[in-house]
N, C-alpha and C. Protein backbone atom coordinates (compact mmCIF):
# COMPACT_ATOMS: atom_id res chain seq x y z
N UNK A 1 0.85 -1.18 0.00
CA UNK A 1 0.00 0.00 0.00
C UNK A 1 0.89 1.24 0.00
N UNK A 2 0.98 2.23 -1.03
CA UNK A 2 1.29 3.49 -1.05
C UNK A 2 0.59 4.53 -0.27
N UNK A 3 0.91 5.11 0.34
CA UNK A 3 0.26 6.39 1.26
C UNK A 3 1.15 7.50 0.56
N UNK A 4 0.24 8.80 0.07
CA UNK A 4 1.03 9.67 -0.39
C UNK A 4 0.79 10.87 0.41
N UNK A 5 0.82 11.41 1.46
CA UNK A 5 0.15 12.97 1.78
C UNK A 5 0.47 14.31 1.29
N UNK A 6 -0.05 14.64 0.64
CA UNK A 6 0.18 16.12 0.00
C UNK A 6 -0.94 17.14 -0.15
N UNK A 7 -0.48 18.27 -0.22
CA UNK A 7 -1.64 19.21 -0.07
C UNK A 7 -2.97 19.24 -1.19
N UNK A 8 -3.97 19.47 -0.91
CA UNK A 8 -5.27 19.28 -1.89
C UNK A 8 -4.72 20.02 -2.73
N UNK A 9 -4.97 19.61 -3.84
CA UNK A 9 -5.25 20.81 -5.20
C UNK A 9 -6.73 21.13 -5.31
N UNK A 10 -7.35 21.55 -6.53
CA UNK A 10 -8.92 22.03 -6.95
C UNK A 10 -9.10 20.89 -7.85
N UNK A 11 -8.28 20.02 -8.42
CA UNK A 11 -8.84 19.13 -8.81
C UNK A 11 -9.56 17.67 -8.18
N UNK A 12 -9.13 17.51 -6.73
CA UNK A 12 -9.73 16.86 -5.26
C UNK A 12 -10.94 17.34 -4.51
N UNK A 13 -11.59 18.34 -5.23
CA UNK A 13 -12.28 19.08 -4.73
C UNK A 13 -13.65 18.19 -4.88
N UNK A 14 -13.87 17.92 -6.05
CA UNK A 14 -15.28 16.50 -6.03
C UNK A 14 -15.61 15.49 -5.02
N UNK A 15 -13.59 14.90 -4.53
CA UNK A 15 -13.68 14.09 -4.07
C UNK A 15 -13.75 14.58 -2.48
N UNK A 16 -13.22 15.27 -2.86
CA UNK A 16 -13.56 15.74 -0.88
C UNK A 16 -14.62 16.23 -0.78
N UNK A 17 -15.78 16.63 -1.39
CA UNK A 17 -16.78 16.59 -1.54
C UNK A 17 -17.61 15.20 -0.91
N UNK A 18 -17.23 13.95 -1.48
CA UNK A 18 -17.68 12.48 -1.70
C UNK A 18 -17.34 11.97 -0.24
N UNK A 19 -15.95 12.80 0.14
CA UNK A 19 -15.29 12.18 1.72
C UNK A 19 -16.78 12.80 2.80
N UNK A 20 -16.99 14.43 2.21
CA UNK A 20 -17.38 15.21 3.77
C UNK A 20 -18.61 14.77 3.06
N UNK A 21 -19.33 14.11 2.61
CA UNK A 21 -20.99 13.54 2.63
C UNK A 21 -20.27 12.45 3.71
N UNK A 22 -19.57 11.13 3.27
CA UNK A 22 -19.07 9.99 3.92
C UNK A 22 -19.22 10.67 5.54
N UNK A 23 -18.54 11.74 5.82
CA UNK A 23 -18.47 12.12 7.10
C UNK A 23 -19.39 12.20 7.85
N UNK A 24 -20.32 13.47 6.83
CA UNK A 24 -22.12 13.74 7.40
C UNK A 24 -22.78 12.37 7.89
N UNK A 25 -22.62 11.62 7.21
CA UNK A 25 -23.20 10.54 7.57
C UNK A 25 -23.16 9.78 8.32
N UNK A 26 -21.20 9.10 8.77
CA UNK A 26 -21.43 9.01 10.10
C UNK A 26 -21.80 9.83 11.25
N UNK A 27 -21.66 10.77 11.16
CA UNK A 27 -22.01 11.94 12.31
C UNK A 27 -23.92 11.98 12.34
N UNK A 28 -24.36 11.20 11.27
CA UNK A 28 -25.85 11.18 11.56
C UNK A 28 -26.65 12.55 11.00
N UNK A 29 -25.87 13.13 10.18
CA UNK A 29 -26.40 14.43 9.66
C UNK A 29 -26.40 14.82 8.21
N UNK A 30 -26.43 13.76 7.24
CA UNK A 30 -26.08 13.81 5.57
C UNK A 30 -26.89 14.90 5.02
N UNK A 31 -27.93 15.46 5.87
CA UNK A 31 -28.51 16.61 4.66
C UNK A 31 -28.30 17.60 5.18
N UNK A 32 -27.62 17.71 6.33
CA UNK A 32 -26.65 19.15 6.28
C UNK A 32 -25.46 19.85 5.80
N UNK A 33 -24.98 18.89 4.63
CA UNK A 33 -24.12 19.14 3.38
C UNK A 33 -24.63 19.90 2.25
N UNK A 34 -24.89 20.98 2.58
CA UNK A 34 -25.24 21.60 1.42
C UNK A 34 -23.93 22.70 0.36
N UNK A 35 -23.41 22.83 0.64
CA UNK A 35 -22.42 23.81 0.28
C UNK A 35 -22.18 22.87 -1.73
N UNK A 36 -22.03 23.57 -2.71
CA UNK A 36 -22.15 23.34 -4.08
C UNK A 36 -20.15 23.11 -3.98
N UNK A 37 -20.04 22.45 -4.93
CA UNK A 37 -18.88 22.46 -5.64
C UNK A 37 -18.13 23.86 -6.35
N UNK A 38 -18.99 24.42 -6.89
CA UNK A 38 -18.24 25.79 -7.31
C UNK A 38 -18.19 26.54 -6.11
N UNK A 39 -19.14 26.74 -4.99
CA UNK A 39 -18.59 27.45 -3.82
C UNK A 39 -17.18 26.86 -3.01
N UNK A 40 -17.52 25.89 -3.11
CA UNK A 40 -16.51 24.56 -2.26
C UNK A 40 -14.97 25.10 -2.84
N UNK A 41 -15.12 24.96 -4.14
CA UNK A 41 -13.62 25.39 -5.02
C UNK A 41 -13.29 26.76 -5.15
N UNK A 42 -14.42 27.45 -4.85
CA UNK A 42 -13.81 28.96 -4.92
C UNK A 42 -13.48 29.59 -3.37
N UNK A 43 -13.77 28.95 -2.53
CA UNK A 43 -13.19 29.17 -1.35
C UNK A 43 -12.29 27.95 -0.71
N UNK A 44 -11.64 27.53 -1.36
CA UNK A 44 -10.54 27.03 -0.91
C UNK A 44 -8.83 27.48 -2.24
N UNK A 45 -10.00 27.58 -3.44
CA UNK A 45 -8.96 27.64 -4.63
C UNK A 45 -8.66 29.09 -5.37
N UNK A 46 -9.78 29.93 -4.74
CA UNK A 46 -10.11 31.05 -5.59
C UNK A 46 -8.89 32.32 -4.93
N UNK A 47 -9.05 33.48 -5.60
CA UNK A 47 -8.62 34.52 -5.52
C UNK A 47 -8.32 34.01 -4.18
N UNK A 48 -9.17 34.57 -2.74
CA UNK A 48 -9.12 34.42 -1.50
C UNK A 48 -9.45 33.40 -0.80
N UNK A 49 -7.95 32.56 -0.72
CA UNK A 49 -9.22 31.19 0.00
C UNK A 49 -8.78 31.17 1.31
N UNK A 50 -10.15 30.77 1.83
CA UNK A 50 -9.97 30.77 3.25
C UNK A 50 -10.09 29.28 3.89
N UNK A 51 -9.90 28.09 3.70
CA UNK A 51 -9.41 26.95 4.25
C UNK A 51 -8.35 26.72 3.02
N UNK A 52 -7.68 25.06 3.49
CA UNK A 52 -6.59 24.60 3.12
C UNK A 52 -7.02 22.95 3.60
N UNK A 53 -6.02 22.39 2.80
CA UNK A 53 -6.04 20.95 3.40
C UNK A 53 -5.11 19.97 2.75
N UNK A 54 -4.86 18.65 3.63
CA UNK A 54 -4.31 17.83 2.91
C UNK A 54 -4.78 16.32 2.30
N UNK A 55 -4.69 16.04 1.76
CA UNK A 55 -5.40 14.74 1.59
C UNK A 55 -4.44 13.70 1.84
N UNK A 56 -4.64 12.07 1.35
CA UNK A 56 -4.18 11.17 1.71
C UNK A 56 -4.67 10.40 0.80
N UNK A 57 -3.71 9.92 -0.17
CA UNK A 57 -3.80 9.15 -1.40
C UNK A 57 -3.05 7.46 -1.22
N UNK A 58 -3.97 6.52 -1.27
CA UNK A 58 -3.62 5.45 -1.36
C UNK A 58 -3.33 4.66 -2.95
N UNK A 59 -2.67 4.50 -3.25
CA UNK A 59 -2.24 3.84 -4.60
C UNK A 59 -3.16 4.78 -5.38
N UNK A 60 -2.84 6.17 -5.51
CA UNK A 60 -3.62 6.94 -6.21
C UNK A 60 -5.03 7.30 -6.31
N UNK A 61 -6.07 7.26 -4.83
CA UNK A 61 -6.89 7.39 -4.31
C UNK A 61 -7.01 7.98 -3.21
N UNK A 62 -7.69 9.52 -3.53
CA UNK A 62 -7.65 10.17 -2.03
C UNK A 62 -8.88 9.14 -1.34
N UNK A 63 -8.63 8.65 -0.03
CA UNK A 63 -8.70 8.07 0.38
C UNK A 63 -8.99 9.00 2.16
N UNK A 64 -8.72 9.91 2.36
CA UNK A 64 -8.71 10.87 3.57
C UNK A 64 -8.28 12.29 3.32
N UNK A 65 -8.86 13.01 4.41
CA UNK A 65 -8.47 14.62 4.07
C UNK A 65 -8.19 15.14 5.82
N UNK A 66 -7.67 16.23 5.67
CA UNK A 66 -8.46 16.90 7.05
C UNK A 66 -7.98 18.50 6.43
N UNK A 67 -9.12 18.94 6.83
CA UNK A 67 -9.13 20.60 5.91
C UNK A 67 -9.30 21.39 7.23
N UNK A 68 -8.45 22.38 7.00
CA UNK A 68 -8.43 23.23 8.44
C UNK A 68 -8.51 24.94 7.75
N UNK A 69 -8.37 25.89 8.36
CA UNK A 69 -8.46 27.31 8.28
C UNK A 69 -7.80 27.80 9.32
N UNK A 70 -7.46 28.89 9.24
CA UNK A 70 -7.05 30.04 10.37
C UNK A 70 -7.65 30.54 11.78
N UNK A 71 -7.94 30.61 12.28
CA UNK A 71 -8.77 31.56 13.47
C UNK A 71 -7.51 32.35 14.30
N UNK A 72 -8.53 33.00 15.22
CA UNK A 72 -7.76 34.41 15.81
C UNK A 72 -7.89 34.37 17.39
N UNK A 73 -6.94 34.03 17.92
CA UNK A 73 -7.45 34.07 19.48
C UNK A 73 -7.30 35.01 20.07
N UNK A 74 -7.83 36.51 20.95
CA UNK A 74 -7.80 37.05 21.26
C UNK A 74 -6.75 36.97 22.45
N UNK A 75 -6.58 35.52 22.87
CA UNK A 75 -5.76 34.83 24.41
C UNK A 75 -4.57 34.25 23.57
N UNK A 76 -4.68 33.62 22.53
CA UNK A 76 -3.53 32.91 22.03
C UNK A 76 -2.86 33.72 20.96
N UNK A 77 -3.27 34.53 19.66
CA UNK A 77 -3.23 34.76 18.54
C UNK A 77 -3.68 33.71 17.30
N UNK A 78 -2.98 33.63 16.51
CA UNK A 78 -3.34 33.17 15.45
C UNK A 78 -2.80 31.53 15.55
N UNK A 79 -4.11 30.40 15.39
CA UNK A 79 -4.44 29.58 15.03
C UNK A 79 -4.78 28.54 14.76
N UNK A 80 -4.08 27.55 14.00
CA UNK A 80 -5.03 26.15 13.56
C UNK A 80 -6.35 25.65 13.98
N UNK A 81 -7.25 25.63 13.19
CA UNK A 81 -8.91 25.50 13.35
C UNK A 81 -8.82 24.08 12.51
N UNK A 82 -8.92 22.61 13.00
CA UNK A 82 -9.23 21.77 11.83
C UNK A 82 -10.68 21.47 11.42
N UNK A 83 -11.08 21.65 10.69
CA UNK A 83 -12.29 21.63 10.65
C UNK A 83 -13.20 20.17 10.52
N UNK A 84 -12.38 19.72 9.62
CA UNK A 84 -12.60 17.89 9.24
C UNK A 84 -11.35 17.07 8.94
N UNK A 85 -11.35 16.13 9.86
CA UNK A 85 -10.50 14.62 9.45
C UNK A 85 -11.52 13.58 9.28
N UNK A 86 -10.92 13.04 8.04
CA UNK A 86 -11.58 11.93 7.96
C UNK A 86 -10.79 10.77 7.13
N UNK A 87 -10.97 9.53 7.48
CA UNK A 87 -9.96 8.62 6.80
C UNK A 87 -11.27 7.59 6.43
N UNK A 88 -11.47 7.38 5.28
CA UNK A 88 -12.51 6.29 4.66
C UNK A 88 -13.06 5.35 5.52
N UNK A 89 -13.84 4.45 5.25
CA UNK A 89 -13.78 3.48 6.34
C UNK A 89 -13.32 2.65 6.51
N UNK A 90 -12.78 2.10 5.19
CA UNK A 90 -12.16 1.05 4.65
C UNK A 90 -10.94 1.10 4.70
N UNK A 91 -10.58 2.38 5.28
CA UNK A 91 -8.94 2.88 5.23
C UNK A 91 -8.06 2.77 6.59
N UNK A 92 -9.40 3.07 7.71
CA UNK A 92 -9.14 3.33 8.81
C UNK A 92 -8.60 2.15 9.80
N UNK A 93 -7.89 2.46 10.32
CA UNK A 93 -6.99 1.39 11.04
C UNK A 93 -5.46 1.19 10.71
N UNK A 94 -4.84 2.02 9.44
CA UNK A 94 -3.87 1.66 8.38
C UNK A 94 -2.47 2.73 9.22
N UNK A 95 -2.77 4.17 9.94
CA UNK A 95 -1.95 4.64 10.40
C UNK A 95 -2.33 6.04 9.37
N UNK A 96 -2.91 5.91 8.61
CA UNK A 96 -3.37 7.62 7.72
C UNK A 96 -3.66 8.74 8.78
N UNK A 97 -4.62 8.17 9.65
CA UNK A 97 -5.07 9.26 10.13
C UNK A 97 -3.51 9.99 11.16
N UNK A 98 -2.80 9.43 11.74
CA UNK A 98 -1.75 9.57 12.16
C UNK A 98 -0.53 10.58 11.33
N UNK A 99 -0.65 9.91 10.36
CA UNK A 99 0.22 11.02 8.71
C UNK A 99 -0.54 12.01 8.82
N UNK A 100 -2.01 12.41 8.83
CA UNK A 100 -2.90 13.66 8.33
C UNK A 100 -2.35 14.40 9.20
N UNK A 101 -2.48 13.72 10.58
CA UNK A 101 -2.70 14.75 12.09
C UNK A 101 -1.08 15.04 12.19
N UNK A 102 -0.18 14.43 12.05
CA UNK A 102 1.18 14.90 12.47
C UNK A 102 1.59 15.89 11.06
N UNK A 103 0.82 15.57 9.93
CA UNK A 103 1.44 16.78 8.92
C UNK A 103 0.63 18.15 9.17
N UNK A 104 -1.09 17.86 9.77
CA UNK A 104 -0.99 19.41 10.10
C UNK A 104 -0.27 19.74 11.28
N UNK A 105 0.51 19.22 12.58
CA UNK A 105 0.94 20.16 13.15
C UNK A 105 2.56 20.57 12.16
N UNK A 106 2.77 19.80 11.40
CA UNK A 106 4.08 20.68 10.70
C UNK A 106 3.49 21.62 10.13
N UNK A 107 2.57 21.52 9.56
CA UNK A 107 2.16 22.95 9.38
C UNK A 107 1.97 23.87 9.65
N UNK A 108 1.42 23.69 11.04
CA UNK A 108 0.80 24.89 11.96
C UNK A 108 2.10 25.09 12.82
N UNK A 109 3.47 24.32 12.74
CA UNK A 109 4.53 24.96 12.78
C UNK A 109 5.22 25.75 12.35
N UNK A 110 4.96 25.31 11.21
CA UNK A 110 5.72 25.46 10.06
C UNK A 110 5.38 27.11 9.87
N UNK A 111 4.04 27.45 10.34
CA UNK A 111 3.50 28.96 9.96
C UNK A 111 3.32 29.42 11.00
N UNK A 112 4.11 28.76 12.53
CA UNK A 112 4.37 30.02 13.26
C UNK A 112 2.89 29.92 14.28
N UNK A 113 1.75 29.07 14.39
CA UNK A 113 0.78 29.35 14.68
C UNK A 113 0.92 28.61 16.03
N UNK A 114 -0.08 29.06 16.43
CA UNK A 114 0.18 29.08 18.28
C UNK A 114 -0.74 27.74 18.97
N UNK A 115 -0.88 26.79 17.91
CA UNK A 115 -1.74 25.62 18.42
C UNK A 115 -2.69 25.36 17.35
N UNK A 116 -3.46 24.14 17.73
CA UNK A 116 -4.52 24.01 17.09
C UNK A 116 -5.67 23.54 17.64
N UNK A 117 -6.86 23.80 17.58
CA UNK A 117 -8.38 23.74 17.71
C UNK A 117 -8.95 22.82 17.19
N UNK A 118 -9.72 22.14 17.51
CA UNK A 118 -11.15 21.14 16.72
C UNK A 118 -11.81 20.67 17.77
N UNK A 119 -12.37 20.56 17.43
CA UNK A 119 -14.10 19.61 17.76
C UNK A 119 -14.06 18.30 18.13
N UNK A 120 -14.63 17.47 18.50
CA UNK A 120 -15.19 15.85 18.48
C UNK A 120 -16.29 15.51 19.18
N UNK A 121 -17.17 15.26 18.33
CA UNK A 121 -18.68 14.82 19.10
C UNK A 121 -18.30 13.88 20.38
N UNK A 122 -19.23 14.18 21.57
CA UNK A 122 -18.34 12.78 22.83
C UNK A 122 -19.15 11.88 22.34
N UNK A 123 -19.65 11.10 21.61
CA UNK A 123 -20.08 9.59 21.28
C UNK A 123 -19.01 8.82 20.36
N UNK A 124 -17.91 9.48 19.33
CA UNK A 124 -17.37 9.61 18.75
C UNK A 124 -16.03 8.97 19.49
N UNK A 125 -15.87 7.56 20.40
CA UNK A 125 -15.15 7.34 21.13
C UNK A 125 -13.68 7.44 20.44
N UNK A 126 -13.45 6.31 19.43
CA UNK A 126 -12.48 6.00 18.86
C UNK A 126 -11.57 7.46 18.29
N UNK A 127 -12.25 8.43 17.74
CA UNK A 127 -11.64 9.70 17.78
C UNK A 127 -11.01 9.90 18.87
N UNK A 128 -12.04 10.50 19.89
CA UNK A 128 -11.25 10.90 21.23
C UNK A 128 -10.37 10.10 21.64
N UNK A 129 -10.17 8.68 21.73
CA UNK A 129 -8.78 7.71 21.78
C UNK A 129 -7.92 8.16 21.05
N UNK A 130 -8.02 8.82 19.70
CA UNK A 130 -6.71 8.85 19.07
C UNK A 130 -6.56 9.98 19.37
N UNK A 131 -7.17 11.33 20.07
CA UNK A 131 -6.52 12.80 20.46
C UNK A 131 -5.88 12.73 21.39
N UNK A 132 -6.05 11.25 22.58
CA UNK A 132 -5.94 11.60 23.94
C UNK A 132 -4.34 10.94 23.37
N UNK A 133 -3.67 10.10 22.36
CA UNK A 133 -2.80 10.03 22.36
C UNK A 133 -1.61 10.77 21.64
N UNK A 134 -2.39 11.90 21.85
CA UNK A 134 -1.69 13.19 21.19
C UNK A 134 -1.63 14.36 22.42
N UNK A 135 -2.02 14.09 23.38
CA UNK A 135 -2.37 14.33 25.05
C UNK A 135 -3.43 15.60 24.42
N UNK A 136 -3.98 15.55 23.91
CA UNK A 136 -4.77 16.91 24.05
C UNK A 136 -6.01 17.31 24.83
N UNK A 137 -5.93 18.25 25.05
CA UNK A 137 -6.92 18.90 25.85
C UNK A 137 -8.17 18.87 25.54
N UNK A 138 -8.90 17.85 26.05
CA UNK A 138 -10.70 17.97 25.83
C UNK A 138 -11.15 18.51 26.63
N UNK A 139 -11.57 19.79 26.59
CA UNK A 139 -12.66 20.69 27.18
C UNK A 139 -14.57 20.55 26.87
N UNK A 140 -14.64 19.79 28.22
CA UNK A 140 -16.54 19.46 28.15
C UNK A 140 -17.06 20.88 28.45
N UNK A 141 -16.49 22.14 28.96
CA UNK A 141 -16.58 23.61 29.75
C UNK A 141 -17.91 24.08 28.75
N UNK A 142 -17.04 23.97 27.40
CA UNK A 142 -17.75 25.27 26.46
C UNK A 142 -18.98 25.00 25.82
N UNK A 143 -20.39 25.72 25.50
CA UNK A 143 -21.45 24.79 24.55
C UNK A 143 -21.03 25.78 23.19
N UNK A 144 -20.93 24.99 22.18
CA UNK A 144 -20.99 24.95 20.39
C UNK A 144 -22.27 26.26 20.24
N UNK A 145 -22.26 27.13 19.70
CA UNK A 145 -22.86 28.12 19.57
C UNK A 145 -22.88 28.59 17.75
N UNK A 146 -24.20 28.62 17.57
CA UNK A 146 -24.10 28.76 15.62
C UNK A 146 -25.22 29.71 15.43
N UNK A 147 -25.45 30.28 14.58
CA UNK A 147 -26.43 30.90 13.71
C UNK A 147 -26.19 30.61 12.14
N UNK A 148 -27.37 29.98 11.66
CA UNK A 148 -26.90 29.54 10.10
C UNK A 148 -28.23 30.81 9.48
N UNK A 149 -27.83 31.34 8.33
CA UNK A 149 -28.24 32.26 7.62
C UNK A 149 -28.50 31.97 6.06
């Protein structure tokens, strides 16, 4: 098995598309994927893009992603927000998700940024097993706060 990790281009953009439905779905929420493909590619690829990501190609199959963005901490400064990891299902168990998560913190080294942020539903055990062996900090403190427009 080849594992390749490298940064998304706009031509992965379908397929990470195909990953974050895969995602919605385990998370129990598939029709809250609405975002189009030309929005999808013009804000990651366009003039101003505001996420980034890397994928994870198995014998020439993205196969996993985790797409992150910037944020601003008023306490920390600037950054890493991941927004989605996800490694197929069929993939998972192989050590990918391990490559995704250790290449974004070179990144978020790499640019100087003062940490990184994400999410994990608490039912979502097997996740939280693989953060806690990254020692990170799960905070139950804060509630998730949204307005969709």
């Amino acid at each position: 098995m080849n594992i390749l990790i490298r940064k998304a281009e706009r031509k992965d953009c379908a397929r990470l598309l195909e990953l974050i439905q895969e995602l919605a779905e385990f998370e129990k929420a598939p029709q809250e994927v609405t975002v189009t493909l030309s929005h999808f590619e013009e804000s990651g690829f366009g003039e101003k893009p505001v996420w980034w990501a890397f994928v994870a190609e198995v014998d020439g199959v993205v196969e996993a992603f985790a797409l992150y963005y910037i944020r601003y901490s008023t306490w920390k400064g600037q950054r890493m927000y991941l927004e989605d990891i996800l490694v197929t299902e069929k993939m998972r168990g192989k050590n990918i998700g391990t490559l995704l998560f250790n290449r974004l913190i070179e990144e978020a080294k790499e640019k100087k940024l003062h940490g990184m942020v994400w999410q994990v539903l608490n039912w979502n055990k097997p996740a939280i097993a693989f953060y806690k062996k990254y020692n990170a900090d799960l905070d139950d403190e804060w509630i998730n706060c949204s307005i969709t427009f």
